[in-house]
N, C-alpha and C. Protein backbone atom coordinates (compact mmCIF):
# COMPACT_ATOMS: atom_id res chain seq x y z
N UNK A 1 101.82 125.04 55.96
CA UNK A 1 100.54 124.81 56.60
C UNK A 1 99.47 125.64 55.89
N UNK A 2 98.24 125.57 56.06
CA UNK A 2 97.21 125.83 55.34
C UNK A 2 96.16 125.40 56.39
N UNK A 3 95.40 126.97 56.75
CA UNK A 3 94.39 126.78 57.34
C UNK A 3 92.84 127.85 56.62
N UNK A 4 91.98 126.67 56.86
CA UNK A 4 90.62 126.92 56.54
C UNK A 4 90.05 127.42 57.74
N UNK A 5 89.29 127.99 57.64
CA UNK A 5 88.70 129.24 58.77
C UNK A 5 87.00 129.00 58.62
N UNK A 6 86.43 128.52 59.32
CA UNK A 6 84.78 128.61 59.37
C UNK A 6 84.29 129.86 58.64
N UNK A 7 83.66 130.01 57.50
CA UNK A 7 82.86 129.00 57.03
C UNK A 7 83.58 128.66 55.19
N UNK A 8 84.62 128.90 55.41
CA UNK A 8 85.66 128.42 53.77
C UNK A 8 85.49 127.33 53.82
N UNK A 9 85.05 127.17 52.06
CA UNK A 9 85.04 126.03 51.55
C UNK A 9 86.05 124.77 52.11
N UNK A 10 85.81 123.29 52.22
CA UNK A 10 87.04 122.55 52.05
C UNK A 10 87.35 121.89 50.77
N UNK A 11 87.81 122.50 50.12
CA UNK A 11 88.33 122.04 48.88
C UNK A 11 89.60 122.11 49.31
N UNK A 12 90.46 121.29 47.58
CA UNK A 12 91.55 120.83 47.12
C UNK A 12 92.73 120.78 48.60
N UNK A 13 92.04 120.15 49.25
CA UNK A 13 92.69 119.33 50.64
C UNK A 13 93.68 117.87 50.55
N UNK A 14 95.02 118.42 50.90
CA UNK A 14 95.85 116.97 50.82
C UNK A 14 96.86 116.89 51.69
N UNK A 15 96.86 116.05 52.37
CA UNK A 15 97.56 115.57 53.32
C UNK A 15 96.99 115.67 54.63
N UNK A 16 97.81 115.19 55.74
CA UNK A 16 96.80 115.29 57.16
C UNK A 16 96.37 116.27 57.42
N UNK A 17 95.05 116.34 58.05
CA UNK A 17 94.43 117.17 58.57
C UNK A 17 93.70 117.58 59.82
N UNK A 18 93.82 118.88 60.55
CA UNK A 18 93.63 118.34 62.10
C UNK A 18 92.05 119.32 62.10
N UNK A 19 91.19 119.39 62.45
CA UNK A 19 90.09 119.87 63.60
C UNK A 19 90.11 120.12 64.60
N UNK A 20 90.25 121.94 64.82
CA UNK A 20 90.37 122.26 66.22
C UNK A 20 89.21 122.55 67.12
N UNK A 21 88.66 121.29 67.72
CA UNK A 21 87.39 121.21 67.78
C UNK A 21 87.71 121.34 69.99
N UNK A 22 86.44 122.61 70.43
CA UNK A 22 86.84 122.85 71.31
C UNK A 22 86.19 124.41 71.60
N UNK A 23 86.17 124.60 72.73
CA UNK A 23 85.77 126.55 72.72
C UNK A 23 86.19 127.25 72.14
N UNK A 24 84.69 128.33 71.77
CA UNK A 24 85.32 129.64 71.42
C UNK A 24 84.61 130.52 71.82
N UNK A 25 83.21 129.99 72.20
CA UNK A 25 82.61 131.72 72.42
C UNK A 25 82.93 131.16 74.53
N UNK A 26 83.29 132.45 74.55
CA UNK A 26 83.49 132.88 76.32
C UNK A 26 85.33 131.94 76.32
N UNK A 27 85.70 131.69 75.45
CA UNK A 27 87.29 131.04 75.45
C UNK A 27 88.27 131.46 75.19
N UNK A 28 89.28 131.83 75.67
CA UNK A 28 90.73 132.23 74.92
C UNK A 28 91.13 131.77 73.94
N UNK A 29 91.25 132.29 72.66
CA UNK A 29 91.86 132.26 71.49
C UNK A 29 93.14 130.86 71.47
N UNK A 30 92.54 129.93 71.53
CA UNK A 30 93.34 128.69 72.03
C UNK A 30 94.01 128.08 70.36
N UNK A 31 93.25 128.19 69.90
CA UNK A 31 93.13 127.71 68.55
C UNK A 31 94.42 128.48 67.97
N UNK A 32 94.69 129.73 67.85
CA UNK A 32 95.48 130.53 67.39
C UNK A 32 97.04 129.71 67.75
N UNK A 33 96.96 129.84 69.29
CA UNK A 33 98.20 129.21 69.21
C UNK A 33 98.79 127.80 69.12
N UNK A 34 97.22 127.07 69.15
CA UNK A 34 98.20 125.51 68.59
C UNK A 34 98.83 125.91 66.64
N UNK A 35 98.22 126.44 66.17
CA UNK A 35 98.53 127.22 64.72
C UNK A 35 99.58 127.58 64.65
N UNK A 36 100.07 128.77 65.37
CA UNK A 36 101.26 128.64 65.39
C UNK A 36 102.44 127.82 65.80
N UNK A 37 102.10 126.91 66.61
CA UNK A 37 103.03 125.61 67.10
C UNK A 37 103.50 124.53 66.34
N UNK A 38 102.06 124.38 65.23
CA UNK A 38 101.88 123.47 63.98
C UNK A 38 102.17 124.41 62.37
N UNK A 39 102.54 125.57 62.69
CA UNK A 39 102.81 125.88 61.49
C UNK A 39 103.95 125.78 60.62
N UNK A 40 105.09 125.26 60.72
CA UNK A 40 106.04 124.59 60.18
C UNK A 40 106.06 123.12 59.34
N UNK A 41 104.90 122.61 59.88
CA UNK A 41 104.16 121.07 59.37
C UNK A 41 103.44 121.47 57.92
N UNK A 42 103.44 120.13 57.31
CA UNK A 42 102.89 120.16 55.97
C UNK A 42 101.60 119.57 56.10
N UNK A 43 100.86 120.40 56.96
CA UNK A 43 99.23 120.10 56.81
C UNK A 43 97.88 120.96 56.59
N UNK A 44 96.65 120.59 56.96
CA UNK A 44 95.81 121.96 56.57
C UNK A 44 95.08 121.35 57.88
N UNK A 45 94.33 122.55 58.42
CA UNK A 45 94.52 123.28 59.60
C UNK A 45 92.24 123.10 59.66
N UNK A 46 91.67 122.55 59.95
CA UNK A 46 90.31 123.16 59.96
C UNK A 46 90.34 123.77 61.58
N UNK A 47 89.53 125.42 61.27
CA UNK A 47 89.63 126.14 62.26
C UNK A 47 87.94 126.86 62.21
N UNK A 48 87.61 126.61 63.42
CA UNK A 48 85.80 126.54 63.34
C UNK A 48 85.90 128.05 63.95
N UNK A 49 87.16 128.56 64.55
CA UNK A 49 86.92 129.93 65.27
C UNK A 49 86.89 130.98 64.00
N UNK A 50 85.79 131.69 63.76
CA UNK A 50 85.61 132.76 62.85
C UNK A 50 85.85 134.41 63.20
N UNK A 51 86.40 135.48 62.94
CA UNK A 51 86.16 136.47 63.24
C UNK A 51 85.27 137.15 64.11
N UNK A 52 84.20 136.86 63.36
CA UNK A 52 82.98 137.53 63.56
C UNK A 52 81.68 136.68 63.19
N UNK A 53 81.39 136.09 64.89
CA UNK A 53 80.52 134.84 64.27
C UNK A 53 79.02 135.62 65.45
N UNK A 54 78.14 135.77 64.90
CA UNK A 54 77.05 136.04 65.23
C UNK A 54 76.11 134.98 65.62
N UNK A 55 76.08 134.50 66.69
CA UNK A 55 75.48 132.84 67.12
C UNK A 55 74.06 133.31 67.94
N UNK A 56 73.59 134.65 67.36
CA UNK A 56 72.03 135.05 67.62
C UNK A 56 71.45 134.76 65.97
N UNK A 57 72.26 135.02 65.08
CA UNK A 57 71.60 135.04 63.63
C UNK A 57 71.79 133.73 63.10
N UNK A 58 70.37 133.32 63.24
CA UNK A 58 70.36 131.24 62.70
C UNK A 58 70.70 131.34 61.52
N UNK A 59 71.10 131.81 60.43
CA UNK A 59 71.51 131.58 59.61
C UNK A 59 73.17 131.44 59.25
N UNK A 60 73.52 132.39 60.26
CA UNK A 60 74.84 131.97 60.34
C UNK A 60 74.96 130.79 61.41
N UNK A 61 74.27 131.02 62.26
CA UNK A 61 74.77 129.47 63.14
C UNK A 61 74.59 128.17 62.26
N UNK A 62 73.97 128.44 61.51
CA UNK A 62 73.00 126.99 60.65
C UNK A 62 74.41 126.82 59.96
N UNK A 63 74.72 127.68 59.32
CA UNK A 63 76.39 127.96 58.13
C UNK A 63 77.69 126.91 59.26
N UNK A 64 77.69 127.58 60.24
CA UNK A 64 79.20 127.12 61.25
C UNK A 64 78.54 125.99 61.30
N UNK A 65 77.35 125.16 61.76
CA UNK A 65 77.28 123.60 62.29
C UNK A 65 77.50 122.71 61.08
N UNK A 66 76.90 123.61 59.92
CA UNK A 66 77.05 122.71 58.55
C UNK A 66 79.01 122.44 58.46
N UNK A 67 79.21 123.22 58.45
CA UNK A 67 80.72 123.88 58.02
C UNK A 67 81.37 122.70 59.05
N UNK A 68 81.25 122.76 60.24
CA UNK A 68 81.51 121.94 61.13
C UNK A 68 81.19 120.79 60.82
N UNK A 69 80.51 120.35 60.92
CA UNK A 69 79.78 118.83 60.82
C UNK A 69 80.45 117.98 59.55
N UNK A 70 80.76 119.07 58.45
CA UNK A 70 81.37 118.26 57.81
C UNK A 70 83.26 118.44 57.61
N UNK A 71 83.85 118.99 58.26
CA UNK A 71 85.12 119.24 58.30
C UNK A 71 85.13 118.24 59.55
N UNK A 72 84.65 117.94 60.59
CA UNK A 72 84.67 116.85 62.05
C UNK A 72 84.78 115.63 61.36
N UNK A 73 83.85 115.14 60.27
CA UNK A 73 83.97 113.74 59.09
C UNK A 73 85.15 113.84 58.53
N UNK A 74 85.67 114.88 58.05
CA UNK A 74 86.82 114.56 56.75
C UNK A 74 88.23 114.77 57.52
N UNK A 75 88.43 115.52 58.40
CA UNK A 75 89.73 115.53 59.10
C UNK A 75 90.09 114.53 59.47
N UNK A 76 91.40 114.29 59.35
CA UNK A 76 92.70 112.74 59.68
C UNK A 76 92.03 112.83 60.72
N UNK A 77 92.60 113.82 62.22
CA UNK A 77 92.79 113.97 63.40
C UNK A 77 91.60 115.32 64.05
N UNK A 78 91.18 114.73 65.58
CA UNK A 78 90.11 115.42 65.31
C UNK A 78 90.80 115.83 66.97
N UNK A 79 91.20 117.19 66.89
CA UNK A 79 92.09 117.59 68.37
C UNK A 79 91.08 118.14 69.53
N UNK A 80 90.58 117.91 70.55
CA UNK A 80 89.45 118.45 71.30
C UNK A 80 90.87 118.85 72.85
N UNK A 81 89.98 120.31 72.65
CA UNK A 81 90.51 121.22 73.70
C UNK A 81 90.13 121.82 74.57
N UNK A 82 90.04 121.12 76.42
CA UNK A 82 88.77 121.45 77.07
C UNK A 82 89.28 123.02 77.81
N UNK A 83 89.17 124.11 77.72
CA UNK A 83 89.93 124.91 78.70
C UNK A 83 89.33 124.80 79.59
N UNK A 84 89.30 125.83 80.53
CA UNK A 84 88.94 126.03 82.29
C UNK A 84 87.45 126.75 82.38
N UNK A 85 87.84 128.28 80.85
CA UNK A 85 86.78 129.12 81.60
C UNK A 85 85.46 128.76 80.79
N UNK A 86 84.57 127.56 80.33
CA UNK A 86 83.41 127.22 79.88
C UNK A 86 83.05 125.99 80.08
N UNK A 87 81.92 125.44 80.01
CA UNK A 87 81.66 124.03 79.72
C UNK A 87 81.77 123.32 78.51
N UNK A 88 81.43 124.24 77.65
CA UNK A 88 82.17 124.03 75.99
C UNK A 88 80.89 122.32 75.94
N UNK A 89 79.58 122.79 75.97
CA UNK A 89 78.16 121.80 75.93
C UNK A 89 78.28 121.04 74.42
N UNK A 90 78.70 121.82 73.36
CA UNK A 90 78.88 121.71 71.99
C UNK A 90 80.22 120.62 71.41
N UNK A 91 81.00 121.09 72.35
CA UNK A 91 82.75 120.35 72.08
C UNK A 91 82.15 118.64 72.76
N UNK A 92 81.66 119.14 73.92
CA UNK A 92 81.93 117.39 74.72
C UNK A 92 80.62 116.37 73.78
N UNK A 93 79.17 117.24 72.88
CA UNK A 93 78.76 116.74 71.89
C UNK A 93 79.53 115.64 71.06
N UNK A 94 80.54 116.58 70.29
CA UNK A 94 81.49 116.36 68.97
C UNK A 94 82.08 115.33 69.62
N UNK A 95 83.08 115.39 70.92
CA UNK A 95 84.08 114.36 71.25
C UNK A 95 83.02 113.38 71.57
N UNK A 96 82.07 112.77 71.79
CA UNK A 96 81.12 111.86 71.60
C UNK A 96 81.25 111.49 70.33
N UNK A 97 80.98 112.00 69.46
CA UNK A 97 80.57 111.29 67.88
C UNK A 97 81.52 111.21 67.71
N UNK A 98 82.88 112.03 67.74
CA UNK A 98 84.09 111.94 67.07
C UNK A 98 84.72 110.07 68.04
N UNK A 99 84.61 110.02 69.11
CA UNK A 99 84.83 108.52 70.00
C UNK A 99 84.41 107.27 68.91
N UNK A 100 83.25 107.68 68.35
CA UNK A 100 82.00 106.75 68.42
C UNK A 100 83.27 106.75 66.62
N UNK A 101 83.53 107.35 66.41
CA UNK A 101 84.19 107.62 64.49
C UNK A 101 85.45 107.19 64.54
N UNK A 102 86.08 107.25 66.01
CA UNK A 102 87.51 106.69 66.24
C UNK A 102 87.04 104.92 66.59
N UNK A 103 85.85 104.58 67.36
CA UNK A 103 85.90 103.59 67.43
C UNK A 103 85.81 102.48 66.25
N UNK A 104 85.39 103.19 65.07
CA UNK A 104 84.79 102.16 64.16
C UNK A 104 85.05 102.44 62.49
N UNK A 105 85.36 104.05 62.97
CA UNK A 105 86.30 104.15 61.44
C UNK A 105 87.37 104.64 61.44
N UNK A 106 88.01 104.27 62.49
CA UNK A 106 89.68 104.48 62.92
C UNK A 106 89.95 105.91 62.73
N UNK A 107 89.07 107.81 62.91
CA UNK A 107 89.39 108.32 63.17
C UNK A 107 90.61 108.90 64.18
N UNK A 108 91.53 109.82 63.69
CA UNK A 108 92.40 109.75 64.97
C UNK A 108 91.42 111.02 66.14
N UNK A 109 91.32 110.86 67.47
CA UNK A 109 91.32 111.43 68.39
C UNK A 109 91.86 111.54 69.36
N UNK A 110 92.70 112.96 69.36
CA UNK A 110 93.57 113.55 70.97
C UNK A 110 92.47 114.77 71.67
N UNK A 111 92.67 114.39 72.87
CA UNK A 111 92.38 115.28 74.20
C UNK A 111 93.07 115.77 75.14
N UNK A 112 92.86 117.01 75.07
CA UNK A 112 93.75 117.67 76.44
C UNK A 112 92.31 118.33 77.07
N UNK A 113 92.77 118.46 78.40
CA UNK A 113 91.53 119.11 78.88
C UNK A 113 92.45 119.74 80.39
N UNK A 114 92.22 121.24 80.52
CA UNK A 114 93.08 121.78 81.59
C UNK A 114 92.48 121.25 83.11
N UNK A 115 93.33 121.03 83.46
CA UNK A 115 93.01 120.28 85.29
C UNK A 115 91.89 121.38 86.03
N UNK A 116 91.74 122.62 85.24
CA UNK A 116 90.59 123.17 86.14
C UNK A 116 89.55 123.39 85.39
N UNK A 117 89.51 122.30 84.35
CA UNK A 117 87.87 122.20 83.95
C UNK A 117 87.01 121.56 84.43
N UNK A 118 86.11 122.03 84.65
CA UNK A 118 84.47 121.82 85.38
C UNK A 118 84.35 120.09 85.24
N UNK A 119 84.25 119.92 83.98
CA UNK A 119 84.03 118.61 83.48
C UNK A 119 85.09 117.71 83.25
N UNK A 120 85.80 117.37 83.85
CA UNK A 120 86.91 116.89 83.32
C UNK A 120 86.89 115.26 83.81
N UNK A 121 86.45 115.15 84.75
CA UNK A 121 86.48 113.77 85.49
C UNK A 121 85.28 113.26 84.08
N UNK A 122 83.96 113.69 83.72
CA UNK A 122 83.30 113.75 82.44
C UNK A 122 83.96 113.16 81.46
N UNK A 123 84.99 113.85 80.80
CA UNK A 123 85.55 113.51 79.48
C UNK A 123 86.59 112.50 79.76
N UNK A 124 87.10 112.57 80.75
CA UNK A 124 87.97 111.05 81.15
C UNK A 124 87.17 109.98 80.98
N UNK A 125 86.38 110.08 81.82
CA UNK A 125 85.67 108.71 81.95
C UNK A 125 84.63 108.37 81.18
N UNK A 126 83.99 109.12 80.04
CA UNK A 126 83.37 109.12 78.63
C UNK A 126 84.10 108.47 77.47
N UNK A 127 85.65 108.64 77.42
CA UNK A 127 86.45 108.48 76.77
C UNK A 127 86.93 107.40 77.23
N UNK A 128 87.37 106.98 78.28
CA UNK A 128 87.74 105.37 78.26
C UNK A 128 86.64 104.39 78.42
N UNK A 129 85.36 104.76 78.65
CA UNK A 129 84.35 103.46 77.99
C UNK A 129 84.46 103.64 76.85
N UNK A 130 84.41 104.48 76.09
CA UNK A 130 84.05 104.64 74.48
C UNK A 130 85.88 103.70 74.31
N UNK A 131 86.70 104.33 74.63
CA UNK A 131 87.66 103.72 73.86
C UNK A 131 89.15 103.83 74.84
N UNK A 132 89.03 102.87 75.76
CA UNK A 132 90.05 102.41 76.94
C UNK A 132 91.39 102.65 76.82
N UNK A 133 91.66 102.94 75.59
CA UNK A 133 93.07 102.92 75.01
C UNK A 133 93.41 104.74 74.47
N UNK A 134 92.22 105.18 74.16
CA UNK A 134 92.44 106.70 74.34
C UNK A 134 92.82 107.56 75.51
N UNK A 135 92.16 107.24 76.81
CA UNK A 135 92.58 107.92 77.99
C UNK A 135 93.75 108.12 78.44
N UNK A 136 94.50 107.22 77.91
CA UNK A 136 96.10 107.50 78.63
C UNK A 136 96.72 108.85 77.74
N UNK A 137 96.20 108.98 76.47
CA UNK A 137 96.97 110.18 75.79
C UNK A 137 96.11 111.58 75.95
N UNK A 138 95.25 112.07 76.92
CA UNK A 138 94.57 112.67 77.69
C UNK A 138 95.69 113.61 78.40
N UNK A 139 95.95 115.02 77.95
CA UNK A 139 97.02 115.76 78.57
C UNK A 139 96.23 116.84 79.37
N UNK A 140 97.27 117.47 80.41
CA UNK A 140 96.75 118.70 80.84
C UNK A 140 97.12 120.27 80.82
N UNK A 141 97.67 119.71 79.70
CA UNK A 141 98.41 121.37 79.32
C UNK A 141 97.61 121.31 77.84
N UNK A 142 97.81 123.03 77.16
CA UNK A 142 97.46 122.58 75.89
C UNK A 142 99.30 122.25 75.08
N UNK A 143 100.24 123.08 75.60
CA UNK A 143 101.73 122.98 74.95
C UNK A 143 101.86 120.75 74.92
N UNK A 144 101.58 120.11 75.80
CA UNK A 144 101.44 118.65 75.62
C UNK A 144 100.43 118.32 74.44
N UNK A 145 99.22 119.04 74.66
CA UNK A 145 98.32 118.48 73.79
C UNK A 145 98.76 119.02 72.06
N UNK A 146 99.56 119.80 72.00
CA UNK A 146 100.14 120.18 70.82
C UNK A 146 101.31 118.90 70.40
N UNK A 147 101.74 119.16 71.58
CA UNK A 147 102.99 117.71 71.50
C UNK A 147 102.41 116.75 70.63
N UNK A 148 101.27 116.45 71.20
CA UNK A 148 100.51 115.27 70.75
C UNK A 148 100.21 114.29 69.40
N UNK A 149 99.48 116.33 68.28
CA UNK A 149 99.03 116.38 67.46
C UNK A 149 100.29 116.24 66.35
N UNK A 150 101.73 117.00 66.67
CA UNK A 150 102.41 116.71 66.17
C UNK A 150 102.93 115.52 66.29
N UNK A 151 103.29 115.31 67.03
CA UNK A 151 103.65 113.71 67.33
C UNK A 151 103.01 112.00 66.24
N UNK A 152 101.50 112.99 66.39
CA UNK A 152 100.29 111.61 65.44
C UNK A 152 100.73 112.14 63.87
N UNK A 153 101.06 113.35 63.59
CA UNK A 153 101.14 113.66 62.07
C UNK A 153 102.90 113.22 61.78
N UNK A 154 103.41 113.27 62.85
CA UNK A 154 104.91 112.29 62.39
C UNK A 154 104.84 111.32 61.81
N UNK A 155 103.46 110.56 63.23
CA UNK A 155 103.46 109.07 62.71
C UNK A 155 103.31 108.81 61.51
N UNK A 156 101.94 109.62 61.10
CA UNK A 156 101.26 109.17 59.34
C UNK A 156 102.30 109.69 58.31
N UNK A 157 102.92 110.71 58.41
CA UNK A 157 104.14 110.44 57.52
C UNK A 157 104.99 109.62 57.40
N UNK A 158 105.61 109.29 58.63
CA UNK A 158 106.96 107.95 59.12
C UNK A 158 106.15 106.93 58.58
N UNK A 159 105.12 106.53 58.63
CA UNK A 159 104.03 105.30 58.36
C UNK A 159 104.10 105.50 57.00
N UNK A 160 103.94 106.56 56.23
CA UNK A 160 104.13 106.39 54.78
C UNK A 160 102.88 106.63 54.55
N UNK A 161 101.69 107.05 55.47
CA UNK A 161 100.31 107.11 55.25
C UNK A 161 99.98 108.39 54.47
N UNK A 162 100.77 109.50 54.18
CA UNK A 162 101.33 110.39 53.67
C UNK A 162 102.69 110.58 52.81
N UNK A 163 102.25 110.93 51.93
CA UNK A 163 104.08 111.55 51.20
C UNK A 163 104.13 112.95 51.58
N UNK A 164 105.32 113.42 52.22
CA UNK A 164 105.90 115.04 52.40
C UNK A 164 105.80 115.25 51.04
């Protein structure tokens, strides 16, 4: 596995690739452990959570949305992770465009969103107008929503959409 870290370059990128698109400021380090769950897999990893991200200094915020905006386009699979303790205003943005990228340029998109998020009845029902056939793979754990991601990068290998 091979993970890129906000704001590293994405270069010399091959094979599937997931976007852990989802909270981080006021969020538990969520990201970390789908990483480790997926780190045995032969993929690369875009990870928007940075060390030390200063989201008062526009120049670095300007850096993460760029950085973002274009790792959300180029990733296979674009994983959105709602936890409990935020509204995460920025994530339910992305899973909009990212819907709108699954609907029409066959992006892959999975959702988990924990049963005690604020918004959750929101991203259900955002997600099956946008795309009726996404909602059923809608988990409420993140250990399922990991299931998930591995599960879709089986496929594109078993599919041959990938060589190991």
């Amino acid at each position: 596995m091979r993970v890129i870290v906000a704001p590293e370059p994405l270069v010399d990128i091959k094979g599937p690739t997931v976007f852990l698109a989802g909270g981080i400021t006021g969020c538990p380090d969520w990201q970390s452990q789908v990483i480790d769950r997926l780190s045995d897999l032969d993929i690369c990893v875009f990870n928007p959570r940075r060390q030390n991200f200063d989201v008062n200094d526009k120049s670095v915020s300007a850096s993460q949305i760029s950085w973002e905006y274009c790792a959300l386009r180029v990733a296979t699979i674009v994983s959105f992770w709602f936890c409990k303790e935020t509204i995460q205003p920025i994530a339910l943005y992305e899973l909009g465009a990212a819907l709108m990228r699954n609907e029409y340029e066959g992006q892959i998109v999975l959702v988990g969103v924990d049963p005690e998020y604020v918004r959750k009845f929101d991203v259900i029902a955002q997600t099956n107008i946008v795309s009726p056939t996404c909602d059923s793979l809608i988990v409420p754990t993140l250990d399922e929503h990991v299931d998930n991601i591995r599960s879709m990068i089986e496929v594109l290998f078993e599919s041959g959409f990938y060589k190991e």
